[in-house]
C-alpha atoms as a PDB file:
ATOM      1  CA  UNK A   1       0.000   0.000   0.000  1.00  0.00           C
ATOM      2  CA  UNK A   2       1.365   3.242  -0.879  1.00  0.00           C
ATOM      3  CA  UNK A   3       1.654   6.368   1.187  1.00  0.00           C
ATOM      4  CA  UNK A   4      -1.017   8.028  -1.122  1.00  0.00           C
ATOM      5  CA  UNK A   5      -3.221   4.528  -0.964  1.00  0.00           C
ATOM      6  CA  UNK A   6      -3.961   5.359   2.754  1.00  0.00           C
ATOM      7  CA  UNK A   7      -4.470   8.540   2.314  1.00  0.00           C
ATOM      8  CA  UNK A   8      -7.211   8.108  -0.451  1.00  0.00           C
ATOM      9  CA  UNK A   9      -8.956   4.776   1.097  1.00  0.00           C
ATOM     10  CA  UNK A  10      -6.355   2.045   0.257  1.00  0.00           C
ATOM     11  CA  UNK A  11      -5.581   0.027  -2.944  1.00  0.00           C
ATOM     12  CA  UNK A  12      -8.635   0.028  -4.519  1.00  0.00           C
ATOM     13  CA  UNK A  13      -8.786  -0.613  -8.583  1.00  0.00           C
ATOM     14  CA  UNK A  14     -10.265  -3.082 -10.630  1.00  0.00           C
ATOM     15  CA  UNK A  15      -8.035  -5.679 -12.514  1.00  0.00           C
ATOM     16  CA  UNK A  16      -9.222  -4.261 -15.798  1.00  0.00           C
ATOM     17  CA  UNK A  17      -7.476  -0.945 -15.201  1.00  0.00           C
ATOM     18  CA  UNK A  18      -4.209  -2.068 -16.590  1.00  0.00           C
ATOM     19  CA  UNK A  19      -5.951  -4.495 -18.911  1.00  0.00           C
ATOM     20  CA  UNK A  20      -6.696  -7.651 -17.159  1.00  0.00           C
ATOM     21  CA  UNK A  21      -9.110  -9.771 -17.871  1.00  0.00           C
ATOM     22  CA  UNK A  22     -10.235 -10.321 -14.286  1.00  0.00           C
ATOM     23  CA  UNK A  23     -12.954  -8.311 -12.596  1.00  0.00           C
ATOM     24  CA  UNK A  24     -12.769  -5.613 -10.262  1.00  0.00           C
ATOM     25  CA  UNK A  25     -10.678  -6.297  -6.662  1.00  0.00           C
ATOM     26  CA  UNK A  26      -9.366  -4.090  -3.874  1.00  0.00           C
ATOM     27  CA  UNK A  27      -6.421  -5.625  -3.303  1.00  0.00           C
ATOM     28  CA  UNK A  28      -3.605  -2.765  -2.523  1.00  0.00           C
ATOM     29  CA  UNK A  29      -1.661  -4.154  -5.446  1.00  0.00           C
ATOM     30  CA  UNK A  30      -0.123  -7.281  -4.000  1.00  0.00           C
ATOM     31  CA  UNK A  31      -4.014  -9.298  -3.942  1.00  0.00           C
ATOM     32  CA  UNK A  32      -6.515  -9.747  -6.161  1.00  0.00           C
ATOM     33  CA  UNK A  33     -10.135 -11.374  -6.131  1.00  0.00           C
ATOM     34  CA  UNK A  34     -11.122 -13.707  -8.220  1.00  0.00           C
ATOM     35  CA  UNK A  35     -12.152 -13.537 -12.316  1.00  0.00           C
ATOM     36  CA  UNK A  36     -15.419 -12.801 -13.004  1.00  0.00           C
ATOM     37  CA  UNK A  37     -17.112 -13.387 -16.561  1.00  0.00           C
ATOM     38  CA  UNK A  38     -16.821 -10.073 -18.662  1.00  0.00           C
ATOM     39  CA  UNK A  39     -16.591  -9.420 -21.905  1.00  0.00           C
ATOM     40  CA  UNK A  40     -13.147  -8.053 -23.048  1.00  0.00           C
ATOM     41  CA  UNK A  41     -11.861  -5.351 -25.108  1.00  0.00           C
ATOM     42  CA  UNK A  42     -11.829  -5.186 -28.486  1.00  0.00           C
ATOM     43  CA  UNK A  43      -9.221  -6.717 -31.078  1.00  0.00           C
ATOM     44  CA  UNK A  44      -7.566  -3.387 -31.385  1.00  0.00           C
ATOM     45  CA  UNK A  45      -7.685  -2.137 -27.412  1.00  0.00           C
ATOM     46  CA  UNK A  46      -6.576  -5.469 -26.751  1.00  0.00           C
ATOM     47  CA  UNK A  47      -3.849  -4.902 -28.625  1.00  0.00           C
ATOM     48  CA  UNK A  48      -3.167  -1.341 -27.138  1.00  0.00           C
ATOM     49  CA  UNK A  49      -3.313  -3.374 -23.471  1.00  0.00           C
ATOM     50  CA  UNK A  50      -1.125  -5.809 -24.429  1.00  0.00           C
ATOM     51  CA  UNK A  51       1.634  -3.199 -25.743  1.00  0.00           C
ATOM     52  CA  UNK A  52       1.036  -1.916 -22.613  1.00  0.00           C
ATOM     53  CA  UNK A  53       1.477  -4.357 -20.235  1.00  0.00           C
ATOM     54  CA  UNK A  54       4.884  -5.873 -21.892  1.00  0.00           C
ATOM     55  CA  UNK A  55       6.039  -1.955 -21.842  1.00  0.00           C
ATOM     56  CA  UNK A  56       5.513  -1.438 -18.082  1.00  0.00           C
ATOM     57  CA  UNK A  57       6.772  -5.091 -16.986  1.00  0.00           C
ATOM     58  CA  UNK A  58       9.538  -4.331 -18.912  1.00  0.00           C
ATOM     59  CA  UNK A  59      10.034  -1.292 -17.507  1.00  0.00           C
ATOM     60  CA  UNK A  60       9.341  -2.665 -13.933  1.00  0.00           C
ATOM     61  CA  UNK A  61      12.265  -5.356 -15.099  1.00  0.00           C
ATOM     62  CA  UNK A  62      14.535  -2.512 -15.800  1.00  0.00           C
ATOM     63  CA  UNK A  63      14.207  -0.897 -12.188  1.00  0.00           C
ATOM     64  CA  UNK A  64      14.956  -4.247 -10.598  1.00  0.00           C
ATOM     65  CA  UNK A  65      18.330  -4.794 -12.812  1.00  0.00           C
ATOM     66  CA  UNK A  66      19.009  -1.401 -12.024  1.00  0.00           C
ATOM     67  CA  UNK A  67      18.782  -2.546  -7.943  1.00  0.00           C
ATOM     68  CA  UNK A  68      21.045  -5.831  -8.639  1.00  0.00           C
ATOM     69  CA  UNK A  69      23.144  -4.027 -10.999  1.00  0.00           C
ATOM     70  CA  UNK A  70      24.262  -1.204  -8.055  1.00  0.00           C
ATOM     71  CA  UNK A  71      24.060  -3.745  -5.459  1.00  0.00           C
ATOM     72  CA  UNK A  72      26.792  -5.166  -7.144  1.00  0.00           C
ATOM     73  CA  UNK A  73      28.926  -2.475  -7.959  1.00  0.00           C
ATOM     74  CA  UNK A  74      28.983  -1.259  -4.418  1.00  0.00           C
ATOM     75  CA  UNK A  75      28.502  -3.883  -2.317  1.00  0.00           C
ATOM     76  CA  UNK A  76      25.735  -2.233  -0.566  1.00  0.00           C
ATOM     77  CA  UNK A  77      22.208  -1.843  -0.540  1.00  0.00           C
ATOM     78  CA  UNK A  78      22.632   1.687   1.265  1.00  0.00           C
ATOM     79  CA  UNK A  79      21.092   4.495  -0.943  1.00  0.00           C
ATOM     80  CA  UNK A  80      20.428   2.303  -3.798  1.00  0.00           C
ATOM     81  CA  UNK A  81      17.276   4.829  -4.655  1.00  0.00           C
ATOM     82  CA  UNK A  82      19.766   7.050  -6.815  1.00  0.00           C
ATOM     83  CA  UNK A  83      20.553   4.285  -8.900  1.00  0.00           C
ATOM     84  CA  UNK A  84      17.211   3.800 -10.358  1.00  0.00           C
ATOM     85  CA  UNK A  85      15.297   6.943  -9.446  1.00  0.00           C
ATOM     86  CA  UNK A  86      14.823   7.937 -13.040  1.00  0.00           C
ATOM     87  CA  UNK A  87      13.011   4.734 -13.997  1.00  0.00           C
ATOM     88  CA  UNK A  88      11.383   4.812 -10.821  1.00  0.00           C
ATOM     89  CA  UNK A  89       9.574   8.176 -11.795  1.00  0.00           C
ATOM     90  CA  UNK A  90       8.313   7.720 -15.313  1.00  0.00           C
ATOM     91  CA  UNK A  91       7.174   4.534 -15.104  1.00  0.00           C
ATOM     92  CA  UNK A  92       5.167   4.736 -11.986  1.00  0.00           C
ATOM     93  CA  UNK A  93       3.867   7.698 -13.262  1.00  0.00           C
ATOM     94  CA  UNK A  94       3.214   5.879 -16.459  1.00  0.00           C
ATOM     95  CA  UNK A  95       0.356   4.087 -14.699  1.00  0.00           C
ATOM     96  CA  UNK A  96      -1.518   7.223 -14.819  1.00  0.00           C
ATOM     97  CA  UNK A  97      -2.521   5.841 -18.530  1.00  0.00           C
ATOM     98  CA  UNK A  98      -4.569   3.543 -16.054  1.00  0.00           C
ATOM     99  CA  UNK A  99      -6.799   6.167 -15.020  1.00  0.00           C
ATOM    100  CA  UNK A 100      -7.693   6.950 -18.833  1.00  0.00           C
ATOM    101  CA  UNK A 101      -8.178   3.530 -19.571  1.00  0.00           C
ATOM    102  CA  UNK A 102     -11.135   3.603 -17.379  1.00  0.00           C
ATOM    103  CA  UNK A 103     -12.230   6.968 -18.263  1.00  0.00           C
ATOM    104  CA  UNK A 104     -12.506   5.768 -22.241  1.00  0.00           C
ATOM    105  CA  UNK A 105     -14.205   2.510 -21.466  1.00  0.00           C
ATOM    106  CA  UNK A 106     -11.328   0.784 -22.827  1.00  0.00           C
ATOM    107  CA  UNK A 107     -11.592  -1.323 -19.388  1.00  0.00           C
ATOM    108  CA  UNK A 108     -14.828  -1.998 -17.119  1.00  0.00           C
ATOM    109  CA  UNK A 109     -13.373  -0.220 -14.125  1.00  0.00           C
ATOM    110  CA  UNK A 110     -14.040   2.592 -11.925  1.00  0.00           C
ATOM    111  CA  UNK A 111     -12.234   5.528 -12.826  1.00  0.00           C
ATOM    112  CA  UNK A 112     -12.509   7.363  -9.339  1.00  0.00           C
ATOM    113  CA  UNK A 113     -11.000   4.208  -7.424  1.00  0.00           C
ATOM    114  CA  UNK A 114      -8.478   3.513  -9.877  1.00  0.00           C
ATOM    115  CA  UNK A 115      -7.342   7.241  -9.736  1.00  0.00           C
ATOM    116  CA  UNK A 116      -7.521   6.628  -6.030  1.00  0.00           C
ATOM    117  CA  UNK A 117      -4.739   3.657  -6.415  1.00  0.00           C
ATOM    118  CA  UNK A 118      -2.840   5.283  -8.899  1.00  0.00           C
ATOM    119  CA  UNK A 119      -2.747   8.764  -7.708  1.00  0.00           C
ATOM    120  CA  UNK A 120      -1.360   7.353  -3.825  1.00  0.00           C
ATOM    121  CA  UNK A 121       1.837   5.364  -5.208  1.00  0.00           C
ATOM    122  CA  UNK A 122       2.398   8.626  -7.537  1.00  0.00           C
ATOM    123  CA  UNK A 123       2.244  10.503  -4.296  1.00  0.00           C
ATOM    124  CA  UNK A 124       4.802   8.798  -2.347  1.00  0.00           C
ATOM    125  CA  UNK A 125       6.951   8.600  -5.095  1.00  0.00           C
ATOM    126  CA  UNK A 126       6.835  12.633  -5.853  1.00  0.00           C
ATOM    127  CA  UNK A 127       5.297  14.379  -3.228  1.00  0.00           C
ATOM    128  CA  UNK A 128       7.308  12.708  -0.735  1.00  0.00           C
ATOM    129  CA  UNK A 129      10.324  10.644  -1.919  1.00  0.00           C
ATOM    130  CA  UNK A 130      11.157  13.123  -4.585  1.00  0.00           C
ATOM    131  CA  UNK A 131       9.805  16.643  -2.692  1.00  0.00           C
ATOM    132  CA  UNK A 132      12.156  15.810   0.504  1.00  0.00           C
ATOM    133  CA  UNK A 133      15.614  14.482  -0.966  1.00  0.00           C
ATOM    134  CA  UNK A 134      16.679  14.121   2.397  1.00  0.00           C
ATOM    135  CA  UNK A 135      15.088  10.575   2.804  1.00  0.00           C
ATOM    136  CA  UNK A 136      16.232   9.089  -0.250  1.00  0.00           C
ATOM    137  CA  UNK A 137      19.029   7.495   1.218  1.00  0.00           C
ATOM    138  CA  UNK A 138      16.899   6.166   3.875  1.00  0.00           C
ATOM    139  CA  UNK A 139      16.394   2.211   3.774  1.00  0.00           C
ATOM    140  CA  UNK A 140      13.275   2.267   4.296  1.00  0.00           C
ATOM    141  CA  UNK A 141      12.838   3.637   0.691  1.00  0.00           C
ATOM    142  CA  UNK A 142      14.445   0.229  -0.772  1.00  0.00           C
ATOM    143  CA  UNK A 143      12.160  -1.368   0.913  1.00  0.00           C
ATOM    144  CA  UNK A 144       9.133  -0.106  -0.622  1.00  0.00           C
ATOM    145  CA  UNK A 145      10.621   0.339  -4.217  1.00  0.00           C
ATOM    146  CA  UNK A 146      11.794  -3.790  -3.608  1.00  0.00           C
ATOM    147  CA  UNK A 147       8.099  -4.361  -2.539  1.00  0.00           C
ATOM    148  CA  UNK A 148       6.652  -2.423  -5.641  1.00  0.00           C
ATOM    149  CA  UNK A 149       8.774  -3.753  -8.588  1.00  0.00           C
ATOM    150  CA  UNK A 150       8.491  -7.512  -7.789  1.00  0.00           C
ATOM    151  CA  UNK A 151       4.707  -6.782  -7.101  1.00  0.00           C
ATOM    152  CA  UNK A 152       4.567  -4.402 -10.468  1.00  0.00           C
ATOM    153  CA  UNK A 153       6.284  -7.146 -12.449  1.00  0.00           C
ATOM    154  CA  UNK A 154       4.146  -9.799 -11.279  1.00  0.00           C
ATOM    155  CA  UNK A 155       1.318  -7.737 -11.818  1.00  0.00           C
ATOM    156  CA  UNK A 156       1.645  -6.166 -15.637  1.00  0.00           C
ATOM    157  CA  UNK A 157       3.029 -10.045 -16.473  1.00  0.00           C
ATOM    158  CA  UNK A 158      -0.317 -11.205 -14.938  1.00  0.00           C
ATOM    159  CA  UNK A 159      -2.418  -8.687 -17.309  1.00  0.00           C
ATOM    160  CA  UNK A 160      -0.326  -9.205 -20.060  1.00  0.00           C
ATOM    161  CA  UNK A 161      -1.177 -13.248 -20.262  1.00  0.00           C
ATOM    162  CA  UNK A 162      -4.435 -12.951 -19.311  1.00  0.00           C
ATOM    163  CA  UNK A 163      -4.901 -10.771 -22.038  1.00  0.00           C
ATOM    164  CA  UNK A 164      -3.511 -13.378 -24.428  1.00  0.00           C
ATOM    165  CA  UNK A 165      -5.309 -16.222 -22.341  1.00  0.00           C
ATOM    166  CA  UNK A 166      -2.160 -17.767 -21.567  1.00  0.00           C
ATOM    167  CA  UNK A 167      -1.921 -17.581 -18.176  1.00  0.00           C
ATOM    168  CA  UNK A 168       0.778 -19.624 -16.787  1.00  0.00           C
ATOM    169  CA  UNK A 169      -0.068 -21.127 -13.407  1.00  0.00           C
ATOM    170  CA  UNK A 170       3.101 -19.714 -11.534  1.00  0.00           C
ATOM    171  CA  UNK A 171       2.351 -16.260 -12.785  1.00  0.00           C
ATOM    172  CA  UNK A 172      -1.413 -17.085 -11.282  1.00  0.00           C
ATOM    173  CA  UNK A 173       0.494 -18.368  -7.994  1.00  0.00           C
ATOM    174  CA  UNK A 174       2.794 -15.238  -7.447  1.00  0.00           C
ATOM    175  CA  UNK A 175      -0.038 -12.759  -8.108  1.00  0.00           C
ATOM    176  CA  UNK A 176      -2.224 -14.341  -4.903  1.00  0.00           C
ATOM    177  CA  UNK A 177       1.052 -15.992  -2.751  1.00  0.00           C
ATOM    178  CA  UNK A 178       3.598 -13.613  -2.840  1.00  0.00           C
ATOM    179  CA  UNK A 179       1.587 -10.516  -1.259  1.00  0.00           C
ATOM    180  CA  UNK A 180       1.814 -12.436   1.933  1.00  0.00           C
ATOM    181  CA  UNK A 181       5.256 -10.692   2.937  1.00  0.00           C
ATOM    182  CA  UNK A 182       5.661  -8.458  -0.041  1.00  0.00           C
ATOM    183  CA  UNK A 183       1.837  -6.008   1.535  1.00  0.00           C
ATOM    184  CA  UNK A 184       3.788  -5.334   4.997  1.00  0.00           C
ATOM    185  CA  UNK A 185       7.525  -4.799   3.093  1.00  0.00           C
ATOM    186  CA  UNK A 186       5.993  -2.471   1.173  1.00  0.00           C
ATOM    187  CA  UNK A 187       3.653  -0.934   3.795  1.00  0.00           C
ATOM    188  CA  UNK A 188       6.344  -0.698   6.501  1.00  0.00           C
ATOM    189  CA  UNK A 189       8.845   0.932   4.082  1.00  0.00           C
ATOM    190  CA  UNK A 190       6.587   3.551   2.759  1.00  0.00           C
ATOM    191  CA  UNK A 191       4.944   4.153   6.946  1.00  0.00           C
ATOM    192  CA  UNK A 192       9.006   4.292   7.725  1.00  0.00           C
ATOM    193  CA  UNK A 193       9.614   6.986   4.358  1.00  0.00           C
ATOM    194  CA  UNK A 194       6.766   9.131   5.725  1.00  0.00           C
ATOM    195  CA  UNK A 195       7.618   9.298   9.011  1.00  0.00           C
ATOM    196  CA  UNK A 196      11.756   9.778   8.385  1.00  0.00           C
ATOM    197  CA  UNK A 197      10.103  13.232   6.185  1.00  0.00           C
ATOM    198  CA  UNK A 198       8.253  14.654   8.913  1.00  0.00           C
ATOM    199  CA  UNK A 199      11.217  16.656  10.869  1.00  0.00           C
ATOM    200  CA  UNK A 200      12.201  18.096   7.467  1.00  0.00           C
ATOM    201  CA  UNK A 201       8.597  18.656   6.500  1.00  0.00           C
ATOM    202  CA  UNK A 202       8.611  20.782   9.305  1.00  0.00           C
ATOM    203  CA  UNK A 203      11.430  22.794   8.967  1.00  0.00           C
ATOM    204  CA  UNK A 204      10.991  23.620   5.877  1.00  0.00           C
ATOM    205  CA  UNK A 205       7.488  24.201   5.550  1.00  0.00           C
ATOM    206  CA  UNK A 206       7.126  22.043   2.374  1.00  0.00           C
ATOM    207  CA  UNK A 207       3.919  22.842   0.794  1.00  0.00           C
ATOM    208  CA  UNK A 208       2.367  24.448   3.740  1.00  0.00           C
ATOM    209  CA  UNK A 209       0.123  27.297   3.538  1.00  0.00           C
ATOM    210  CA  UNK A 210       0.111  29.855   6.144  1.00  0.00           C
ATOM    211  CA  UNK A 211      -2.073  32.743   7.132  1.00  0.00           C
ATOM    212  CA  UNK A 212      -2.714  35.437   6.362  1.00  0.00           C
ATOM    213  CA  UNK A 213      -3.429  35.359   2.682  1.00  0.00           C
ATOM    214  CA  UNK A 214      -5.659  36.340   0.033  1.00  0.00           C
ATOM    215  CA  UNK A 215      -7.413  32.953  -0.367  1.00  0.00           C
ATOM    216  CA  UNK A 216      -7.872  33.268   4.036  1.00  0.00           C
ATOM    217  CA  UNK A 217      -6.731  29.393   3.243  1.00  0.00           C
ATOM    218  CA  UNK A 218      -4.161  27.502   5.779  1.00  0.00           C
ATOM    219  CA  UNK A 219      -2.636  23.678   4.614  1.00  0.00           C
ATOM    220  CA  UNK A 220      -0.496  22.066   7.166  1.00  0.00           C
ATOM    221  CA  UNK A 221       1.356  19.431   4.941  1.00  0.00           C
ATOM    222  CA  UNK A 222       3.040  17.993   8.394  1.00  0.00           C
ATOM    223  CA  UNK A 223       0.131  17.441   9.318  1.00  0.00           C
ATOM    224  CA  UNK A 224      -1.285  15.614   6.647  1.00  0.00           C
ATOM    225  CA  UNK A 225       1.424  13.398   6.192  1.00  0.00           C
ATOM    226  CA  UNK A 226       0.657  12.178   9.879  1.00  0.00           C
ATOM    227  CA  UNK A 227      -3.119  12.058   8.968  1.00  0.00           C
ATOM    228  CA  UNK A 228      -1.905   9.797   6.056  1.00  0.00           C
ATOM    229  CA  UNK A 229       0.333   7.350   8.527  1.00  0.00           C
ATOM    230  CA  UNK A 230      -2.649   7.327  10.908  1.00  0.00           C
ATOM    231  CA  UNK A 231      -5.011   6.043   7.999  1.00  0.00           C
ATOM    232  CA  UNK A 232      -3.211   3.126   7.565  1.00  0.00           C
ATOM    233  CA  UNK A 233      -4.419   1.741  10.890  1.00  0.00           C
ATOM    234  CA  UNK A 234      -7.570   0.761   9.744  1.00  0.00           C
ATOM    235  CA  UNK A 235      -7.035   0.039   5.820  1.00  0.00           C
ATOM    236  CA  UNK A 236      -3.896  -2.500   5.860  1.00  0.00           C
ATOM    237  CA  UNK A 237      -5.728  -5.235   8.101  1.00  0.00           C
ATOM    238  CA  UNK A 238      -8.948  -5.051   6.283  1.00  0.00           C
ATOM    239  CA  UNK A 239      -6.945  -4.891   2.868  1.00  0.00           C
ATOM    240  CA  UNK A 240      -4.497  -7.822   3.746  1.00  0.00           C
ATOM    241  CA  UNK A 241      -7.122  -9.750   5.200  1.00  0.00           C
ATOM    242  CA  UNK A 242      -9.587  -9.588   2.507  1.00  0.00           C
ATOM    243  CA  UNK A 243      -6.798 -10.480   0.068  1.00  0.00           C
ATOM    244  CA  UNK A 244      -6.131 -13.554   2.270  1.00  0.00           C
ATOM    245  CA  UNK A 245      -9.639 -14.711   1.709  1.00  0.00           C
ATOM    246  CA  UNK A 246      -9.269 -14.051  -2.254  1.00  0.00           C
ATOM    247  CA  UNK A 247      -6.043 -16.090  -2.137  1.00  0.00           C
ATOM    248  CA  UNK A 248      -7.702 -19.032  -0.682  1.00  0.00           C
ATOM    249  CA  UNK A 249     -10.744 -18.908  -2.994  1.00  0.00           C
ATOM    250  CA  UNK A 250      -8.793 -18.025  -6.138  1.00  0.00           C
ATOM    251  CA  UNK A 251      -6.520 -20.829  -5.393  1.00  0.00           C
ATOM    252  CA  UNK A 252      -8.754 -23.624  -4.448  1.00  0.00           C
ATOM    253  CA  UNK A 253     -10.730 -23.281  -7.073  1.00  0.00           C
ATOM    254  CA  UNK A 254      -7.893 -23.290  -9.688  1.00  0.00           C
ATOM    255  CA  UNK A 255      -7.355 -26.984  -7.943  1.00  0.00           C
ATOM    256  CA  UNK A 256     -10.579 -27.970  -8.021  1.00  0.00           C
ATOM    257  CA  UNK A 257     -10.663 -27.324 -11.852  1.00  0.00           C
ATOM    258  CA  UNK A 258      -7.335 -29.345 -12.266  1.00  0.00           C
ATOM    259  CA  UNK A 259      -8.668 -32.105 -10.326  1.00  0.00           C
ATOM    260  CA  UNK A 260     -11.580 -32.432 -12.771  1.00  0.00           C
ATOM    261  CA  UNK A 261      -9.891 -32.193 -15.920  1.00  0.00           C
END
């Protein structure tokens, strides 16, 4: 779960929103529920969704050479951020495409939740990571970006086949298995980010509005960025939960249906 995802109610975005051909989850990324029966895109979107999906897992691919690549060279996975930072930016912010595949109807999925999902990780990744350069050699920032590109490369490779109904079973496996310890990696990282930005958040005043002004308007971005830590109290154990119960339903019935061929 991104910073952002708690902030605007959690993970929340249907399958379809990259191009899946599942229905609709809320599964913070690292979960998803089960297919449901819908009819796909056409020849030509499908074709758009599948360009799509092989361009963002291999872009998610590229980040996570980048990580092993500088891990390697210096022998350390201290401030390993700079090494892939650039990557890290557009293509996270390339699943803001997401958000207009919804709003075009090129995939059955709420626009307002999947601008929701999209918007949070965007968030953490600009407003915070980017915005206060101070924690980017923090670990805690690994931790998250390790969480999100095995999850992001699972994920678009999970759309991707699915589109092409080809879905390998291991692919299947990873997408509802691996969110077991990658959800609180990624959670505690990004909880660990926020909170190593709040004493310079304060000093400097980062996007904080003060009165007086013309607009008589105040913003206390401190003091959001708690609001945003305290929110994931109540979304990550209703989010990682739920996913458990998709895992076990997605999963037993893929057995069931190899038990009966």
């Amino acid at each position: 779960m991104a910073a952002g995802e708690a902030a605007v109610g959690g993970r929340l975005r249907g399958d379809m929103a990259a191009g899946g051909s599942s229905g609709s989850r809320a599964d913070n990324g690292y979960g998803s529920q089960p297919p449901r029966r819908r009819r796909g895109p056409g020849a030509l979107a499908t074709a758009y969704l599948v360009i799509y999906n092989v361009v963002m897992t291999a872009g998610w691919l590229v980040i996570a050479v980048g990580l092993v690549r500088a891990y390697l060279a210096k022998g350390s996975y201290h401030s390993l951020y700079y090494s892939i930072e650039k990557p890290l930016k557009f293509f996270q912010t390339g699943a803001l495409l997401e958000i207009l595949h919804c709003a075009f109807g090129i995939v059955p999925s709420s626009v307002v939740l999947t601008a929701f999902q999209v918007m949070s990780r965007v968030f953490l990744t600009w407003a915070v990571t980017h915005s206060v350069k101070e924690v980017q050699s923090e670990d805690s920032v690994l931790l998250f970006v390790v969480a999100w590109t095995i999850t992001e490369i699972i994920r678009y490779s999970f759309y991707t086949f699915s589109l092409l109904n080809h879905l390998p079973y291991l692919i299947k496996w990873a997408r509802y298995t691996l969110f077991i310890v990658l959800y609180p990696m990624g959670v505690t990282g990004e909880l660990l980010t926020i909170y190593a930005a709040l004493p310079f958040v304060r000093q400097s005043g980062l996007y904080s509005i003060s009165l007086p002004n013309k607009y008589n308007f105040s913003f206390d971005y401190y003091t959001f960025l708690i609001l945003v830590m305290i929110s994931y109290i109540p979304i990550f154990p209703q989010l990682y939960f739920h996913m458990l119960h998709q895992r076990r339903k997605v999963l037993s019935h893929t057995e069931e249906h190899k038990k009966s061929e």
